[in-house]
N, C-alpha and C. Protein backbone atom coordinates (compact mmCIF):
# COMPACT_ATOMS: atom_id res chain seq x y z
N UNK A 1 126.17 113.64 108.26
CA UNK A 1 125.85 112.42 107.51
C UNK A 1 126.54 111.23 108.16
N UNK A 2 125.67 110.40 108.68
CA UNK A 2 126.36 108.66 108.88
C UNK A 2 126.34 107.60 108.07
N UNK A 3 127.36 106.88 107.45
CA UNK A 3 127.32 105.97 106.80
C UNK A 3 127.73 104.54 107.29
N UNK A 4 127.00 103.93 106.71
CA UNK A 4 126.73 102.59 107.56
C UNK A 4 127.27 101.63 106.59
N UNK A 5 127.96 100.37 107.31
CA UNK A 5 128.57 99.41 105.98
C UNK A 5 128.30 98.15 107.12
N UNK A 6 127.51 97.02 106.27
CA UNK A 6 127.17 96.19 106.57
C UNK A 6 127.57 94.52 106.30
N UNK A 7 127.76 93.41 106.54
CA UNK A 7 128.44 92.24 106.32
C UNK A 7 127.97 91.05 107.08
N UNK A 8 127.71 90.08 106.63
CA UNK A 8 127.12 88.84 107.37
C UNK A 8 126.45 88.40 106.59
N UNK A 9 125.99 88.59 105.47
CA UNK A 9 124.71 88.15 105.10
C UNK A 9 125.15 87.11 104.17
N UNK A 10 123.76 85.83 103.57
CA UNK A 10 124.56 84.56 103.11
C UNK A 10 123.40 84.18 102.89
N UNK A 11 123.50 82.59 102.48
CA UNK A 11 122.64 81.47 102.72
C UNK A 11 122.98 80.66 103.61
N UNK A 12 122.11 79.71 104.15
CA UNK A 12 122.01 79.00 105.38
C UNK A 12 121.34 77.56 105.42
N UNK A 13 120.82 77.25 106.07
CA UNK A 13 119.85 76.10 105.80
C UNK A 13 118.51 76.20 107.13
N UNK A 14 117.54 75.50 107.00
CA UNK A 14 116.84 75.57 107.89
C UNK A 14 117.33 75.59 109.39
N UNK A 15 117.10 76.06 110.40
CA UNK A 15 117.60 76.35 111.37
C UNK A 15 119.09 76.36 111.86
N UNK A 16 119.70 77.17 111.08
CA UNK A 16 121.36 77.51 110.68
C UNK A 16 121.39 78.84 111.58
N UNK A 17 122.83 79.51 111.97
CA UNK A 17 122.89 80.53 112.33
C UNK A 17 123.51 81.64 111.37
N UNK A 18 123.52 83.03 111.46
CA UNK A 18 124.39 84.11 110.73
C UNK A 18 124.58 84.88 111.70
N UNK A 19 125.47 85.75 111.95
CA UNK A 19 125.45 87.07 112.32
C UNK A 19 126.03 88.32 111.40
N UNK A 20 125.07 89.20 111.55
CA UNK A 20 124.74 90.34 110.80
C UNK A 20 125.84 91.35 111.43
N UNK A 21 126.57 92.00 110.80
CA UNK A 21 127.16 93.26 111.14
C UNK A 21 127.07 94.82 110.58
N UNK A 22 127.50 95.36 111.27
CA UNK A 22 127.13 97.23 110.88
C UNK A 22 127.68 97.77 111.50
N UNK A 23 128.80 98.44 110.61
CA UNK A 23 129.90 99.85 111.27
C UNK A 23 129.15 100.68 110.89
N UNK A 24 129.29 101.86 111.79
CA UNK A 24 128.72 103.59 111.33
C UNK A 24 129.96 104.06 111.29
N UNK A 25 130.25 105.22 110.64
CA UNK A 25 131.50 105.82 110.50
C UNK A 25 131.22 107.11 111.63
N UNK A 26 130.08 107.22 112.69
CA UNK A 26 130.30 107.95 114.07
C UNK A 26 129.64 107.09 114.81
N UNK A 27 129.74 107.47 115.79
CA UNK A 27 128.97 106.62 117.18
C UNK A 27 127.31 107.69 116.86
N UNK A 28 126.56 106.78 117.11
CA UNK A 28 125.14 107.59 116.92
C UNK A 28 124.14 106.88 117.84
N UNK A 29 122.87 107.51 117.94
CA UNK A 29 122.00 106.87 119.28
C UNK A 29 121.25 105.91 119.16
N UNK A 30 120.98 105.44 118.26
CA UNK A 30 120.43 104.10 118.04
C UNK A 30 120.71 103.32 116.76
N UNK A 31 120.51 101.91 116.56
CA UNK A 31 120.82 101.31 115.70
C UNK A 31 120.38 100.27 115.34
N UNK A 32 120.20 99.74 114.76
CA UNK A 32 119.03 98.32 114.42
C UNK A 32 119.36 97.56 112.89
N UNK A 33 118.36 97.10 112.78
CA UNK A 33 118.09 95.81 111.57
C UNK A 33 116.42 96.35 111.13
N UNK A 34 116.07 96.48 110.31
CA UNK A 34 114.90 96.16 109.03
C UNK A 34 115.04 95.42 108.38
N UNK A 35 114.40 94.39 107.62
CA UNK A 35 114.09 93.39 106.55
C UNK A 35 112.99 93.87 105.89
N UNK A 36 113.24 93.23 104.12
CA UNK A 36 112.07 93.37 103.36
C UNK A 36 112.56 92.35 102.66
N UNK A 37 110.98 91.30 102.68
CA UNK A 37 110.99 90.40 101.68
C UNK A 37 110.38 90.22 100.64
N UNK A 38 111.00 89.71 99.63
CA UNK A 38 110.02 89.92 98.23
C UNK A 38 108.58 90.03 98.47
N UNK A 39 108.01 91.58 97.70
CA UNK A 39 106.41 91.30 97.55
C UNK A 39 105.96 91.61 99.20
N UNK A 40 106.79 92.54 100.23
CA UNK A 40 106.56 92.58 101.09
C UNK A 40 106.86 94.17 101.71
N UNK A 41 106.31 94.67 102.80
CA UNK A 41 106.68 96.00 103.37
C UNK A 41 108.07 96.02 104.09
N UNK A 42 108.95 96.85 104.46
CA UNK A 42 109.94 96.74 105.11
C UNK A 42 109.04 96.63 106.45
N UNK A 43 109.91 95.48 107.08
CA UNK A 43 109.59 95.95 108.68
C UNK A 43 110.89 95.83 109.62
N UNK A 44 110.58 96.23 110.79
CA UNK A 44 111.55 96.70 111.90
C UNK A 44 111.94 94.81 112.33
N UNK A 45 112.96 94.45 112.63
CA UNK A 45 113.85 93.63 113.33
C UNK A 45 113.94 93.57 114.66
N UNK A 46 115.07 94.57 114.68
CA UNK A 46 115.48 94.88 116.20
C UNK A 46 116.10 95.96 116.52
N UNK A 47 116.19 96.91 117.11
CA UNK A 47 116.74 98.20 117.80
C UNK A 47 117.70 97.92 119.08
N UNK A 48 118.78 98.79 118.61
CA UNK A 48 119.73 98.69 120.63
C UNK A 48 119.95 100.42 120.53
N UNK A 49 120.12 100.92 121.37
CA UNK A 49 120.73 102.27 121.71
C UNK A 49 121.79 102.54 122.44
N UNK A 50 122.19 103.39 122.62
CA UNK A 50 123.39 103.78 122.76
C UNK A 50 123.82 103.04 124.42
N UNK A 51 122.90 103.39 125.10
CA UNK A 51 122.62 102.66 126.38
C UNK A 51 122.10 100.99 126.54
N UNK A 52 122.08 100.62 125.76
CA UNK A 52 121.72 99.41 125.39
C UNK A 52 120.55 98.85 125.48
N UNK A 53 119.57 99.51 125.52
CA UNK A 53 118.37 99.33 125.24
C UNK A 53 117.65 98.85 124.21
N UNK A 54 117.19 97.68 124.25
CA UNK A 54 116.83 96.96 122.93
C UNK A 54 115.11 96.49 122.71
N UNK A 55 115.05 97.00 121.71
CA UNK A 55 113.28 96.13 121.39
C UNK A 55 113.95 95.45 120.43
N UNK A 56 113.16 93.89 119.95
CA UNK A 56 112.58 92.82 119.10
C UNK A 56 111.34 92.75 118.71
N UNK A 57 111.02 92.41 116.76
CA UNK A 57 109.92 92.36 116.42
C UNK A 57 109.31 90.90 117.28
N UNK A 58 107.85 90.80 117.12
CA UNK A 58 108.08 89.46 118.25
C UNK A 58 108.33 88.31 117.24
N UNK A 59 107.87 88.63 115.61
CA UNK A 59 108.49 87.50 114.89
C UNK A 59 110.21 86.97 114.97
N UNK A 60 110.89 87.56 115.77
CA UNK A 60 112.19 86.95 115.99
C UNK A 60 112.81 86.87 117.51
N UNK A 61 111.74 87.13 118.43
CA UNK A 61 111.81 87.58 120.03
C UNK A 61 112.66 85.94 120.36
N UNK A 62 113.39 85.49 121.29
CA UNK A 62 114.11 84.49 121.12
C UNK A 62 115.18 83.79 120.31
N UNK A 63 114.79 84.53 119.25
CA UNK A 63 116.01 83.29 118.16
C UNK A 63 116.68 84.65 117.70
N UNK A 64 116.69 85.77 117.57
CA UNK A 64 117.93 87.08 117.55
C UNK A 64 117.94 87.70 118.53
N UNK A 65 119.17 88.28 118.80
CA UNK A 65 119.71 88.78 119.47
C UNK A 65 121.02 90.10 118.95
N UNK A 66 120.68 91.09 119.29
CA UNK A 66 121.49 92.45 118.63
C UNK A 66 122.25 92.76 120.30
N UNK A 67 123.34 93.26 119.63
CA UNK A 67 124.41 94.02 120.47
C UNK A 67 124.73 94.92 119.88
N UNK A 68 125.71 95.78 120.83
CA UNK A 68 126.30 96.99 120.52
C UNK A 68 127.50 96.90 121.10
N UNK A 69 129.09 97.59 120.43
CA UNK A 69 130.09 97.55 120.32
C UNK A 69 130.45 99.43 120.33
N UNK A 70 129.93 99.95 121.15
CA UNK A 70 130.01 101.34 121.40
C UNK A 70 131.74 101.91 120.70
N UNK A 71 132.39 101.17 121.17
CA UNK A 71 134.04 101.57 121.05
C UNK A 71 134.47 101.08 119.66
N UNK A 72 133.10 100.67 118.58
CA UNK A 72 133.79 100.50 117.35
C UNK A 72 132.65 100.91 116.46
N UNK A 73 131.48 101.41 116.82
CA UNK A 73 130.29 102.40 116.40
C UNK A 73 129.37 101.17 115.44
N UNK A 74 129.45 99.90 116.49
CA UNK A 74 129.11 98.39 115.42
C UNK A 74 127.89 97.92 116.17
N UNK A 75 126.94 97.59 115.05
CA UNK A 75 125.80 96.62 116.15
C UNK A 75 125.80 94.97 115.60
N UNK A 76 125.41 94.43 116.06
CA UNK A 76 125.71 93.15 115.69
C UNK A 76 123.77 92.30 115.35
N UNK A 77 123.58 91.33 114.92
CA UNK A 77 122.46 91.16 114.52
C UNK A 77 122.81 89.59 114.34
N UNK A 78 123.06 88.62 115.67
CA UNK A 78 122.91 87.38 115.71
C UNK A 78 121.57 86.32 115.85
N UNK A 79 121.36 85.68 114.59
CA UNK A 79 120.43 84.86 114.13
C UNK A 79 120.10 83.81 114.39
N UNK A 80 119.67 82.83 115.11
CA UNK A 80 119.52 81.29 115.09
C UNK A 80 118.13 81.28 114.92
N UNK A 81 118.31 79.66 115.23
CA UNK A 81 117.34 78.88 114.79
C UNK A 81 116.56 79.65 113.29
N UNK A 82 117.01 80.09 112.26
CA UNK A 82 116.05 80.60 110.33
C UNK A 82 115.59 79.73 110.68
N UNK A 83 114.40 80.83 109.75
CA UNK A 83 113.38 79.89 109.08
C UNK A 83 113.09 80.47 107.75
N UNK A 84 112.87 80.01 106.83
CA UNK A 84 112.14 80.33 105.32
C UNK A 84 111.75 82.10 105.34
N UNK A 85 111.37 81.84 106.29
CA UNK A 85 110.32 83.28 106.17
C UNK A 85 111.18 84.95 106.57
N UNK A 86 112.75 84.09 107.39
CA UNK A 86 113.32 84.99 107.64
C UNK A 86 114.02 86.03 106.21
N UNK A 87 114.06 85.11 105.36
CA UNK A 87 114.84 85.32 103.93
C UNK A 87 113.81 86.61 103.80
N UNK A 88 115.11 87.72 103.65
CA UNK A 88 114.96 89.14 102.99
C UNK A 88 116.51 89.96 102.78
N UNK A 89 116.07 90.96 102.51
CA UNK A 89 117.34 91.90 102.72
C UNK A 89 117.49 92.38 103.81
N UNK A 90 118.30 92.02 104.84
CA UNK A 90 118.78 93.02 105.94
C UNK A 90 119.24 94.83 105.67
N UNK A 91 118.23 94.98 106.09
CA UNK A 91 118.83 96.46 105.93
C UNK A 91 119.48 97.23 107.67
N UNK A 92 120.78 97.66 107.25
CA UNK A 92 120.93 98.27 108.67
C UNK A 92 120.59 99.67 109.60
N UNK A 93 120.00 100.18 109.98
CA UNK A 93 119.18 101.69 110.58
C UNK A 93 119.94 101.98 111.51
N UNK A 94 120.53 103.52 111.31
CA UNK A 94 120.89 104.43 112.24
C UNK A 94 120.08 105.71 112.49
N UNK A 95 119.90 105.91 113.71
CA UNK A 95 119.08 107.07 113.99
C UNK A 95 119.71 107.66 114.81
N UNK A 96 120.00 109.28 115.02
CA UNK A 96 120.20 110.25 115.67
C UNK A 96 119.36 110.65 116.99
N UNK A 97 119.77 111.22 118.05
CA UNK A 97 118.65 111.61 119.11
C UNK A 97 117.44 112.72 118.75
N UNK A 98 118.08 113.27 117.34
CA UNK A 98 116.83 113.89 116.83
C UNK A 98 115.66 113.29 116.04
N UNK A 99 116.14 111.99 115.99
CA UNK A 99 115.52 110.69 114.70
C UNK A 99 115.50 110.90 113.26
N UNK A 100 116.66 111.69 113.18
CA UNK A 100 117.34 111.90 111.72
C UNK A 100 117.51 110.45 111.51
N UNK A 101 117.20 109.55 110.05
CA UNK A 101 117.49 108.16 110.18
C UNK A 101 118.45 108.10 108.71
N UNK A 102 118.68 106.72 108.79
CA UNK A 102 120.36 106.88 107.88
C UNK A 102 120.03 105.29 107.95
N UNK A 103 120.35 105.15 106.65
CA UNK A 103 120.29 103.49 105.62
C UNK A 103 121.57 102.79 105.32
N UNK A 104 121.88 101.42 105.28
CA UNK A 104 122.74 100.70 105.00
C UNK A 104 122.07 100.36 103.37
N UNK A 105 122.93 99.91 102.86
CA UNK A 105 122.46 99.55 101.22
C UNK A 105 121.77 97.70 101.50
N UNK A 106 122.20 97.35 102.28
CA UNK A 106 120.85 96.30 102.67
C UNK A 106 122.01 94.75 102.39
N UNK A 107 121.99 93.43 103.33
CA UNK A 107 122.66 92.21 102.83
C UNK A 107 121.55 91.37 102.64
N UNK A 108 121.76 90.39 101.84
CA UNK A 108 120.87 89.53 101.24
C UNK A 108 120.71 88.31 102.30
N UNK A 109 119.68 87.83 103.12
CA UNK A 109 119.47 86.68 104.08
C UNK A 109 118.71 85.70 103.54
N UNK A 110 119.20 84.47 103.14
CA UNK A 110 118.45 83.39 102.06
C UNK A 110 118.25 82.23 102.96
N UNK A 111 117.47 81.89 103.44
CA UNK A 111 117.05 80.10 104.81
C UNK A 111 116.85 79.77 103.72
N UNK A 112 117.24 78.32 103.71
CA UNK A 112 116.62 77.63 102.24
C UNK A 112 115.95 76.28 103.13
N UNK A 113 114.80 75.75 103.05
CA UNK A 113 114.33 74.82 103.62
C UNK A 113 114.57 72.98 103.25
């Protein structure tokens, strides 16, 4: 079992920055960001792996940027330029090399325009 604890999350203003954080309590093979916004499906963010390999949804391709902190089992989930539409719950995703997947309880991301 990996448990994930997450921190960053806030209100902002139109094109404000946050950065998102996420400890796992092991080092595991991939790691990312999901959002769901009211009245909406969860969708995927951004992914890094252990090797640092990263995809972006293209709704945030440019204005986030995720890292990985291997030596503290942390990914990071830096934000610029919000917009309105970014406002959801960050949820944080860990996945195993078997794609066993593992949930953060989710931070609240509010752009207010």
């Amino acid at each position: 079992q990996v448990q994930l604890v997450e921190s960053g999350g806030g209100l902002v203003q139109t094109g404000g920055s946050l950065r998102l954080s996420c400890t796992a309590s092991k080092n595991i093979f991939s790691m990312g960001w999901s959002r769901q916004a009211p009245g909406k499906q969860r969708e995927l963010v951004a992914t890094i792996t252990r090797d640092g390999s990263s995809n972006y949804a293209d709704s945030v391709k440019g204005r986030f940027t995720i890292s990985r902190d291997n030596t503290k089992n942390t990914v990071y989930l830096q934000m610029s330029n919000l917009k309105p539409e970014d406002t959801a719950v960050y949820y944080c995703k860990a996945a195993s090399s078997l794609a066993i997947q593992y949930w953060g309880v989710g931070t609240q991301v509010t752009v207010s325009s």
